[in-house]
Protein backbone atom coordinates (compact mmCIF):
# COMPACT_ATOMS: atom_id res chain seq x y z
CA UNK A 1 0.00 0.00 0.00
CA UNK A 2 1.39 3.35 -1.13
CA UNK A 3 1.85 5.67 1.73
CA UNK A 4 -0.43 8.70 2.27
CA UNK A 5 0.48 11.45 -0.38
CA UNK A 6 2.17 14.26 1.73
CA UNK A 7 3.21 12.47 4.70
CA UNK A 8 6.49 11.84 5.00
CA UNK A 9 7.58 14.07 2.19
CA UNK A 10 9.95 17.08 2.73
CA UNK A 11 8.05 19.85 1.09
CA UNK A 12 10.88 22.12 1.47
CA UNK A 13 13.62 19.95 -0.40
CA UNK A 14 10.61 19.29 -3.05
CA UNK A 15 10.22 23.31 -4.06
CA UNK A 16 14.02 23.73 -3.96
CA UNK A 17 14.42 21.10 -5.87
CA UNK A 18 11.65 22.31 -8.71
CA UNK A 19 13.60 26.07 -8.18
CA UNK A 20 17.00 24.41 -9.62
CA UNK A 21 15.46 22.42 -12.48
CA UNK A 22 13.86 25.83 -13.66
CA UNK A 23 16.94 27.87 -13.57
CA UNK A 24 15.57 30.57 -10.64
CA UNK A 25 12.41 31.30 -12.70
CA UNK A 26 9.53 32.02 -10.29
CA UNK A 27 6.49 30.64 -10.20
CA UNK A 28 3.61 32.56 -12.46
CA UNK A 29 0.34 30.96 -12.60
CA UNK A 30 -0.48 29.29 -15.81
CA UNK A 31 -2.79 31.41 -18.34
CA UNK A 32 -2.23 34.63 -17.30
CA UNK A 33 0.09 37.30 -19.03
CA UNK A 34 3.24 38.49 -17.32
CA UNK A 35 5.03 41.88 -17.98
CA UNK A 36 8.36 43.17 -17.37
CA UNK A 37 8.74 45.67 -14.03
CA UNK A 38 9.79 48.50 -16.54
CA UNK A 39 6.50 48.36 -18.78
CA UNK A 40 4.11 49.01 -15.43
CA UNK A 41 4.40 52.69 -14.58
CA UNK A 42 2.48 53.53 -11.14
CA UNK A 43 -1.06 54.99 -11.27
CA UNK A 44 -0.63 58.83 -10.97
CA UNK A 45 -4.23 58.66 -9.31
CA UNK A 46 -2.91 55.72 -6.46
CA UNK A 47 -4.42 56.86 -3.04
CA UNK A 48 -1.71 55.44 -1.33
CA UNK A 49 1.27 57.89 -0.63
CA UNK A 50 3.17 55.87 2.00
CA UNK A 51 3.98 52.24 1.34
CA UNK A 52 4.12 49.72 4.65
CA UNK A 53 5.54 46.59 4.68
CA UNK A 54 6.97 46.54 1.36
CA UNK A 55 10.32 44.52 2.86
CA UNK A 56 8.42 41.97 3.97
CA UNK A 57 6.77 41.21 1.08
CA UNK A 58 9.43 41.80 -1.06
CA UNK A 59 11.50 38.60 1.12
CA UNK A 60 8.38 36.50 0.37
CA UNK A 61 8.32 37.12 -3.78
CA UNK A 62 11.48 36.30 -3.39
CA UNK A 63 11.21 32.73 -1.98
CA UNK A 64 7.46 32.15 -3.85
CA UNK A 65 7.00 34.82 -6.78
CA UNK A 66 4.31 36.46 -7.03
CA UNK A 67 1.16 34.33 -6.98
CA UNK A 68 -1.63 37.36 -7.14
CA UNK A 69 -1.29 39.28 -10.31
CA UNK A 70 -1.71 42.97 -10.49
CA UNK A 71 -4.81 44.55 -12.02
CA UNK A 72 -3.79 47.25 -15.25
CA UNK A 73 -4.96 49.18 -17.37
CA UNK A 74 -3.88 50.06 -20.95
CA UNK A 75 -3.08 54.08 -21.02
CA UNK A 76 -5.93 54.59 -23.70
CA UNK A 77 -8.37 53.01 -20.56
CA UNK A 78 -6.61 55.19 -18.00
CA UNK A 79 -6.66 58.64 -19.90
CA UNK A 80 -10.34 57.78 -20.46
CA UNK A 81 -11.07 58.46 -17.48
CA UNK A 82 -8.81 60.66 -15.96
CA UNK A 83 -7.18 62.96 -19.03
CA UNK A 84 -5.65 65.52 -16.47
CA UNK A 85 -2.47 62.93 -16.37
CA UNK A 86 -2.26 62.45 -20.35
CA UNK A 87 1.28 64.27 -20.38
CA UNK A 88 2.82 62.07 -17.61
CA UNK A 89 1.20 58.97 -19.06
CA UNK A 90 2.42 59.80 -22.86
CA UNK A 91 5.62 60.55 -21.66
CA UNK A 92 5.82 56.80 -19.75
CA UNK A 93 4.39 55.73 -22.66
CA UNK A 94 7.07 57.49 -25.13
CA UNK A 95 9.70 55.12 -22.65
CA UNK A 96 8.48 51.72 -22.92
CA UNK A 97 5.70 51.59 -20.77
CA UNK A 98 2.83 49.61 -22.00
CA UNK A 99 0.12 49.64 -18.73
CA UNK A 100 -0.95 51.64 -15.90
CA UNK A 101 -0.86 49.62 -12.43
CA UNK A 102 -4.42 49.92 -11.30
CA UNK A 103 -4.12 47.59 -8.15
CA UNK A 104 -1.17 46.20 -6.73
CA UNK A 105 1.58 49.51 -6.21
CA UNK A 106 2.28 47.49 -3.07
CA UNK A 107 3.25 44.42 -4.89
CA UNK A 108 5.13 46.31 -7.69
CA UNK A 109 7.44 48.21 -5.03
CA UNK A 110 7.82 44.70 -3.19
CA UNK A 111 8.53 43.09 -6.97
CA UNK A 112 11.29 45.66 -7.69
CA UNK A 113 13.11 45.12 -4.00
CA UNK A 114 12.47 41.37 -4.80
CA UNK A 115 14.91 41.99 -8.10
CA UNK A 116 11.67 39.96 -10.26
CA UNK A 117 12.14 40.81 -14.00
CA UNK A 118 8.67 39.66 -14.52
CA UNK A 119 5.55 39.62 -12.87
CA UNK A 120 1.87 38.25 -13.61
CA UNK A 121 -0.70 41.09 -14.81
CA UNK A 122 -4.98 40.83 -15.45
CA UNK A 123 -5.24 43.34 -17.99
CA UNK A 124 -9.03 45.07 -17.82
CA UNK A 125 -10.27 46.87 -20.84
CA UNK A 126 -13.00 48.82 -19.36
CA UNK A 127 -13.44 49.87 -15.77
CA UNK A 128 -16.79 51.27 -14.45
CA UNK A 129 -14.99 53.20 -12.03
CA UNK A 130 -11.32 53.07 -11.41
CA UNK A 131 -11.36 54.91 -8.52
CA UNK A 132 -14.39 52.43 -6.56
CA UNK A 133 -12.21 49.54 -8.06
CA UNK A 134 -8.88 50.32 -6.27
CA UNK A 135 -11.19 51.35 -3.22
CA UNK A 136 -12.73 47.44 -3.09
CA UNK A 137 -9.50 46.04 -3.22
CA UNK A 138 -8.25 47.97 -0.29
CA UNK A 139 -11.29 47.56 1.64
CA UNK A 140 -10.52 43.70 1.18
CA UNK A 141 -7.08 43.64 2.30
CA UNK A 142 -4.44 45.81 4.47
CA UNK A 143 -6.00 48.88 3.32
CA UNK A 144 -5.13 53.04 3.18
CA UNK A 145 -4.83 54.61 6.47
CA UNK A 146 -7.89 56.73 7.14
CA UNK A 147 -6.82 60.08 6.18
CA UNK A 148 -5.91 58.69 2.52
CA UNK A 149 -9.26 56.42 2.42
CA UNK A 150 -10.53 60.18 3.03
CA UNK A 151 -8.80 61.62 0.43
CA UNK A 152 -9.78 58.63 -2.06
CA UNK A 153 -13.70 58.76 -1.00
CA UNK A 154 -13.93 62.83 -0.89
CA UNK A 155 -12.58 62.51 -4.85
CA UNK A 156 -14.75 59.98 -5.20
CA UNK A 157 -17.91 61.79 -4.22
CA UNK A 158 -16.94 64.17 -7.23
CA UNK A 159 -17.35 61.82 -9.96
CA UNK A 160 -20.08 60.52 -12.00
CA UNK A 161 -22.07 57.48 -11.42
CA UNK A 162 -22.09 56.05 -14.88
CA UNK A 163 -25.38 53.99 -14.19
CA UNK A 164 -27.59 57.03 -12.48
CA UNK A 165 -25.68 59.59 -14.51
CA UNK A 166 -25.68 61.58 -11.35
CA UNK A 167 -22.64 62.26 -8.83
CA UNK A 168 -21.85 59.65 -6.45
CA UNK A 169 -23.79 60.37 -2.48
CA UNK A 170 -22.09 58.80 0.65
CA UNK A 171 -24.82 56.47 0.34
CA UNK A 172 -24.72 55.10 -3.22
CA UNK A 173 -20.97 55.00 -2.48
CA UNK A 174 -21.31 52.96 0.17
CA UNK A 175 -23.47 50.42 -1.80
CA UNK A 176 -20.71 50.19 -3.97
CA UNK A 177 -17.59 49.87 -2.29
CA UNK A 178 -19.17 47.33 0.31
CA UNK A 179 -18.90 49.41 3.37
CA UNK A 180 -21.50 51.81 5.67
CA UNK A 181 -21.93 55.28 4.98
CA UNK A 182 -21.04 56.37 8.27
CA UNK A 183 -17.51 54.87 7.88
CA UNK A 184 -17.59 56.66 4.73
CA UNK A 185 -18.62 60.31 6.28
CA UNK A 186 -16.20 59.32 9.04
CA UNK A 187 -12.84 59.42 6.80
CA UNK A 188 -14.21 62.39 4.16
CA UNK A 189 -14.59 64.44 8.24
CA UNK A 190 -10.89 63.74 8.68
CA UNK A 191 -9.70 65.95 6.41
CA UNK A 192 -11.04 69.06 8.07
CA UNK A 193 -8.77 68.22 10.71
CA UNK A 194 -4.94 69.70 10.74
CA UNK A 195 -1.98 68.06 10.18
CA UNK A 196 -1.42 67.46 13.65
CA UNK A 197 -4.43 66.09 14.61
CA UNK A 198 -4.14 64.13 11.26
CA UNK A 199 -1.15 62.57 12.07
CA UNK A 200 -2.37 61.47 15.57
CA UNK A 201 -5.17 60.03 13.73
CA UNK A 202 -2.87 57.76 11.59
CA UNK A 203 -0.26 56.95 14.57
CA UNK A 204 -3.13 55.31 16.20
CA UNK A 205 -4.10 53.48 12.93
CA UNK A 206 -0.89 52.39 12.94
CA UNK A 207 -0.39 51.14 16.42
CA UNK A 208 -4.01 49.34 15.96
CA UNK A 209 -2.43 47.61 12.56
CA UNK A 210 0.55 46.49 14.67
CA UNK A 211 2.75 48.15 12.11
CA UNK A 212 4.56 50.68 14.25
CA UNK A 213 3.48 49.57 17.62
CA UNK A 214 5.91 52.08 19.52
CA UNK A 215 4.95 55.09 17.80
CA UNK A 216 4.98 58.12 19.60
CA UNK A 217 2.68 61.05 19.80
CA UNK A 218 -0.49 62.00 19.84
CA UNK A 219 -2.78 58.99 19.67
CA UNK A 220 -6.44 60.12 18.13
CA UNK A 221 -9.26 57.18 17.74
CA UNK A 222 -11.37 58.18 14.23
CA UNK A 223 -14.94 58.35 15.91
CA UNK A 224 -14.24 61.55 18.27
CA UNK A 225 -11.58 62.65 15.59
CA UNK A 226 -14.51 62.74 13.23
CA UNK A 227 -17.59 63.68 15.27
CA UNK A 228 -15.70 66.00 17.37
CA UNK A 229 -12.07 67.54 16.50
CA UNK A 230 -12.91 68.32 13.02
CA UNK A 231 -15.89 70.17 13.84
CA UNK A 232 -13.80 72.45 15.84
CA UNK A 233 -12.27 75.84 14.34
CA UNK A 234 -8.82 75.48 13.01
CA UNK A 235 -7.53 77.52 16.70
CA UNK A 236 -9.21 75.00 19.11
CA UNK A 237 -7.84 72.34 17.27
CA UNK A 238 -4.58 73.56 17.79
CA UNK A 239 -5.91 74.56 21.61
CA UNK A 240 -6.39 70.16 21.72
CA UNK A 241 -2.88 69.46 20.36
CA UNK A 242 -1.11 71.78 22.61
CA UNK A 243 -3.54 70.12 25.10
CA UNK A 244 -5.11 73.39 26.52
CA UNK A 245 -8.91 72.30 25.12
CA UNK A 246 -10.26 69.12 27.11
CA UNK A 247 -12.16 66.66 25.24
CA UNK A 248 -15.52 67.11 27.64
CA UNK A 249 -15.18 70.94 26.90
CA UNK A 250 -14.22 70.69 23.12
CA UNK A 251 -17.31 68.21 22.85
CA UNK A 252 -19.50 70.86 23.72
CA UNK A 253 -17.96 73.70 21.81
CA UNK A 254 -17.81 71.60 18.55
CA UNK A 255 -21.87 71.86 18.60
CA UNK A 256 -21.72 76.06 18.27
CA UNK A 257 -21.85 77.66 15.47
CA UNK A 258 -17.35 78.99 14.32
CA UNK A 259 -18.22 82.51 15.02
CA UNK A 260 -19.42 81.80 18.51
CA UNK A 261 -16.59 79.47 18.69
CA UNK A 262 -14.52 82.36 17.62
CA UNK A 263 -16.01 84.32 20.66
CA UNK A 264 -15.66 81.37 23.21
CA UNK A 265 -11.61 81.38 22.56
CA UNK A 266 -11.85 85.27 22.70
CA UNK A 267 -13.54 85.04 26.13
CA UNK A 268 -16.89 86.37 25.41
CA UNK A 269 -18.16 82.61 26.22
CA UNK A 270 -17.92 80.68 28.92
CA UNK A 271 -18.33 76.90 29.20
CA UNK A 272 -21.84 77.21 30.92
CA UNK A 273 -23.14 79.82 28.32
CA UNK A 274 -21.69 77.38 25.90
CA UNK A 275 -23.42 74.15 27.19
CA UNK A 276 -26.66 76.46 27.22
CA UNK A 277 -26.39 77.50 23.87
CA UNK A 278 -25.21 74.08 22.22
CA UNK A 279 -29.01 73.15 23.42
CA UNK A 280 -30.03 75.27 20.27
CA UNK A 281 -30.04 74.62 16.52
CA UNK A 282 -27.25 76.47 15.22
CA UNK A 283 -29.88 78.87 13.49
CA UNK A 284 -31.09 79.66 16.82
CA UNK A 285 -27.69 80.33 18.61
CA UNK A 286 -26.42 83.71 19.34
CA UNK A 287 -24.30 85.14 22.14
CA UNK A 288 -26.05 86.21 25.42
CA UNK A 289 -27.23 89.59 26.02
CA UNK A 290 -24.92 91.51 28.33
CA UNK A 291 -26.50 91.53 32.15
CA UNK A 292 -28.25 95.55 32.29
CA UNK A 293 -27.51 97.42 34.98
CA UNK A 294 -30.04 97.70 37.91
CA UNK A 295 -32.41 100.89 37.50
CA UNK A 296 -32.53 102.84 41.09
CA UNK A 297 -35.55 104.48 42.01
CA UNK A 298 -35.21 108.60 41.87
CA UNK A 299 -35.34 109.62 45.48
CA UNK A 300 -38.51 111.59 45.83
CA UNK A 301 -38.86 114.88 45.85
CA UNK A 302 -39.53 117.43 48.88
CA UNK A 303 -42.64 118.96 48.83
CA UNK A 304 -45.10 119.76 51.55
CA UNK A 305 -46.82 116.05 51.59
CA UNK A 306 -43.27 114.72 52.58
CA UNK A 307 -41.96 117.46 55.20
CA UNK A 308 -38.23 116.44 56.41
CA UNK A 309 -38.37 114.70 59.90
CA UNK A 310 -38.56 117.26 62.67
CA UNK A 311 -34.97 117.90 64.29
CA UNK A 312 -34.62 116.06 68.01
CA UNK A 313 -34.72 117.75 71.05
CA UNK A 314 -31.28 119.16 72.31
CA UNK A 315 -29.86 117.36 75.03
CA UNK A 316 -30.11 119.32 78.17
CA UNK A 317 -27.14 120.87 79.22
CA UNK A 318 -24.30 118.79 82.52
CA UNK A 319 -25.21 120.19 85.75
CA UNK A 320 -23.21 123.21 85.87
CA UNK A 321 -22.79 124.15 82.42
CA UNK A 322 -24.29 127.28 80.67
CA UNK A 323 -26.85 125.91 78.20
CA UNK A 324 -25.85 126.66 74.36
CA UNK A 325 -29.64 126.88 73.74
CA UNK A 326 -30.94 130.57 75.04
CA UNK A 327 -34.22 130.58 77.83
CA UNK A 328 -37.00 131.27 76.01
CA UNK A 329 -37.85 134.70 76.79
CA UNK A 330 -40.70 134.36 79.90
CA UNK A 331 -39.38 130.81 81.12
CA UNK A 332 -37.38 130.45 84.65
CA UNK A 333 -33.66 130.78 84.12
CA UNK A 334 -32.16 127.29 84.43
CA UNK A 335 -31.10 126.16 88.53
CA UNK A 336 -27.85 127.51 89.66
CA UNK A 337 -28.11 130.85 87.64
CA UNK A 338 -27.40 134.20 89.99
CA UNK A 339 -30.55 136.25 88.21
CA UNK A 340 -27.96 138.92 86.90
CA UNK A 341 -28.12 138.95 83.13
CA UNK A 342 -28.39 134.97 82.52
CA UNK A 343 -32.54 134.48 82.63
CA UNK A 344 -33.40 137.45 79.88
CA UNK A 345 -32.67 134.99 76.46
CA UNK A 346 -32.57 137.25 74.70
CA UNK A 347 -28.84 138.07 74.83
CA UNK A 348 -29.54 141.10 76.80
CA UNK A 349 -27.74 141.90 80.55
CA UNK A 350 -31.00 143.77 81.33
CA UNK A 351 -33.33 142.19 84.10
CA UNK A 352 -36.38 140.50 82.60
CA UNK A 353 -40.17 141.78 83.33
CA UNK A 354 -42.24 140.07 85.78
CA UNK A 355 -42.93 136.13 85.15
CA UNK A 356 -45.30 136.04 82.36
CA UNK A 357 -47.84 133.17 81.75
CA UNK A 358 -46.67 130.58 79.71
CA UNK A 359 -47.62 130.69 75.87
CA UNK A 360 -49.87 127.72 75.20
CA UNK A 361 -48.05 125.43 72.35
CA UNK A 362 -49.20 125.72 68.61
CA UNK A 363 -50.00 122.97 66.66
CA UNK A 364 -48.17 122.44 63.85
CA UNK A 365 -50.38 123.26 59.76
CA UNK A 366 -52.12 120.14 58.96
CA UNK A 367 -51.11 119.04 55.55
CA UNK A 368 -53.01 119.73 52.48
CA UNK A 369 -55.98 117.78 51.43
CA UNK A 370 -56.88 116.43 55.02
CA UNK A 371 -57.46 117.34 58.34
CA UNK A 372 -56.59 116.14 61.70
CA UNK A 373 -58.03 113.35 63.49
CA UNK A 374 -59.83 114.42 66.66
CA UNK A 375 -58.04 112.78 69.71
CA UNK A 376 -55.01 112.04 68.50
CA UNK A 377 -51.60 113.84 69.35
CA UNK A 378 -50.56 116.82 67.38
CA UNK A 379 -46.67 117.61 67.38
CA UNK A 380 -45.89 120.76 67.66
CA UNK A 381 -43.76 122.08 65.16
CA UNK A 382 -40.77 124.76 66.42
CA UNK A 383 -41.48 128.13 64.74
CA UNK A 384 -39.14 130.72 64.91
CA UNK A 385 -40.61 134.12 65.68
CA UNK A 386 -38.07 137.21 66.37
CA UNK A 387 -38.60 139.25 69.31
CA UNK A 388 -36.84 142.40 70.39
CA UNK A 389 -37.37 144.01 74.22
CA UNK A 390 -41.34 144.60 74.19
CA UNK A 391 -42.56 144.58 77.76
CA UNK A 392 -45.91 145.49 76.93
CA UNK A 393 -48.05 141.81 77.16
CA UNK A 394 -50.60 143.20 75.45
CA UNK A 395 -48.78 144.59 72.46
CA UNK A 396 -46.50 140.50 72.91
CA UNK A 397 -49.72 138.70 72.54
CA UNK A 398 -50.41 140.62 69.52
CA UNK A 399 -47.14 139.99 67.96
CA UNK A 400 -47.23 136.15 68.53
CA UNK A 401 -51.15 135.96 67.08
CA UNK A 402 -50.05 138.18 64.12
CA UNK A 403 -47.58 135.03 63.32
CA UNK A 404 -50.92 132.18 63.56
CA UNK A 405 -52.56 130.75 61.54
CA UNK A 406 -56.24 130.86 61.64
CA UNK A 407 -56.37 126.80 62.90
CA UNK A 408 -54.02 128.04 65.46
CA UNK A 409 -55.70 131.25 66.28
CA UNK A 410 -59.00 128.87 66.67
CA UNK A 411 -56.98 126.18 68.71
CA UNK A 412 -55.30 129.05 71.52
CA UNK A 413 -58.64 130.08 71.61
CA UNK A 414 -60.52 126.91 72.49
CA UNK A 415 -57.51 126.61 75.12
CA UNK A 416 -58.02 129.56 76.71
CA UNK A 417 -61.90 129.14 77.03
């Protein structure tokens, strides 16, 4: 009994063994055309700028050839579609080139490290989209790093559909290429963001892909990159990478309108008005009114309904001490006095007249408009009245009525009745 094929066999001396017989050819699989490296020129329209892990594959070609050919395109196809490159192409063309590289720039760098002279090729003769074509194949292998999936979709969304005749949507787009719009919208927001933040973007890509896995920097997930950071003004996205704009703060900023962002960097907003104003549509927003300043009530004016309070009594005089306040003229001259030019109060050093009754007190004017209520207290308001040296009582009485009123004139004479 034959032995189970492939057990027991040494694989390894097998395929070194098939190398020598043919000569250091590599492997090509049968039936499909091959081209020499110096008849593919590079697609001037290839989204990828920066080439990883081309020395790797290059030490595998090396061992196994290449055993996925590269998609191409014949420079009529190419210019077809994109006729802004016909002078580099012609020029390529003028040199021996005889195809564009449409997929597989990876594999062509890797091919010329690898020292391969030739390398299998699917030509394609008409290509709906070129562009949606190179994006499938990435999307289906180690792809572009989210900034240049960006780039490549935001072009992208420029160009016709050929079978709606109208330009491509994120949605119809996303039909195409196989993925979700919102990953779509996603990359296309990246490039609003600047260079810093869109480096941090791709470090992280890059740490995620295991591809750098010490790189240093800024580290910047795509989600809040997208939904946040590039909705922010070009100065508060350099305020995150010098690390002065937190990410709960910049979240709420990013939902204002850029001229009230302008004013929240300026000062004019603070985080609460912002997080009060991010409540609004954006149609709706607007900066606060400035706080008015309090009105004060005029103070009301003097007038005869609002007489100033009446002036208090002066406080009577130590024991011993000359009052400053003159005896009315008629009153007792204060204890302690000698009776020799002190008791007058009027100033005078001549001996006052006999003791006169006392004058009864007048009422004060009632206001206008109203009279006074019977029973209660009136206060008698001081009135000034200037008398010189009359020692007639008669001709004093008359003096001190000529200065009544007629309510006080009535009121001494209830009293004296």
């Amino acid at each position: 009994m034959s032995p189970t094929p492939g057990l027991g066999r040494d694989l390894a001396a097998e395929r070194a063994a098939l190398r020598a017989r043919l000569g250091g050819q590599k492997l090509i699989p049968q039936g499909l055309p091959t081209a020499r490296l110096d008849q593919l020129m590079p697609s001037p329209e290839n989204g990828r700028k920066t080439l990883h892990k081309v020395s790797e594959l290059a030490r595998t070609l090396k061992s196994d050839g290449m055993n996925t050919a590269m998609t191409v395109l014949p420079p009529a196809v190419f210019l077809e579609k994109y006729p802004q490159h016909t002078e580099a192409v012609e020029k390529a063309v003028a040199e021996g080139v005889l195809y564009v590289v449409h997929h597989g720039h990876r594999r062509l760098a890797a091919a010329k490290e690898a020292g391969l002279q030739d390398v299998p090729i699917l030509i394609r003769n008409k290509v709906t989209s070129p562009r949606i074509a190179a994006i499938q194949e990435n999307l289906q292998r180690m792809g572009l790093n989210p900034v240049e999936e960006g780039v490549e979709f935001e072009q992208t969304l420029r160009e016709i559909d050929e079978e709606t005749g109208k330009v491509y949507s994120q949605r119809s787009l996303a039909e195409r290429v196989g993925g979700s719009q919102t990953y779509i919208s996603h990359r296309v927001a990246l490039l609003r963001l600047i260079p810093e933040l869109q480096q941090a973007v791709i470090n992280h890509w890059l740490k995620e892909e295991g591809i750098n896995p010490d790189v240093e920097g800024l580290l910047l997930p795509i989600r809040p990159a997208a939904t946040v950071y590039a909705r922010l003004s070009e100065d508060l996205q350099r305020c995150v990478v010098a690390g002065t704009l937190a990410y709960e703060d910049a979240s709420i900023v990013a939902k204002l309108r850029e001229d009230l962002q302008g004013a929240f960097i300026e000062g004019q907003l603070t985080i609460d008005d912002a997080v009060e104003i991010a409540k609004l549509p954006k149609g709706q927003q607007k900066l606060p009114e400035p706080p008015q300043p309090k009105e004060t009530s005029p103070e009301p004016e003097k007038t005869d309904d609002n007489p100033p309070p009446p002036a208090p009594d002066p406080a009577p005089a130590p024991e011993g001490e000359k009052s400053p306040v003159p005896t009315p003229r008629g009153e007792a001259t204060p204890a302690g006095g000698d009776g020799q030019g002190e008791g007058t109060g009027n100033g005078s050093p001549n001996p006052a007249p006999d003791p006169q009754p006392p004058v009864p007190p007048v009422p004060p004017t009632p206001p206008a408009g109203g009279e006074s209520k019977p029973g209660t207290d009136v206060a008698v308001m001081p009135r000034v009245i200037e008398l010189r040296e009359e020692k007639d009582l008669d001709h004093l009485v008359l003096v001190l009525i000529e200065h009544l009123t007629e309510e006080e004139r009535e009121y001494v004479r209830q009293h004296l009745l």
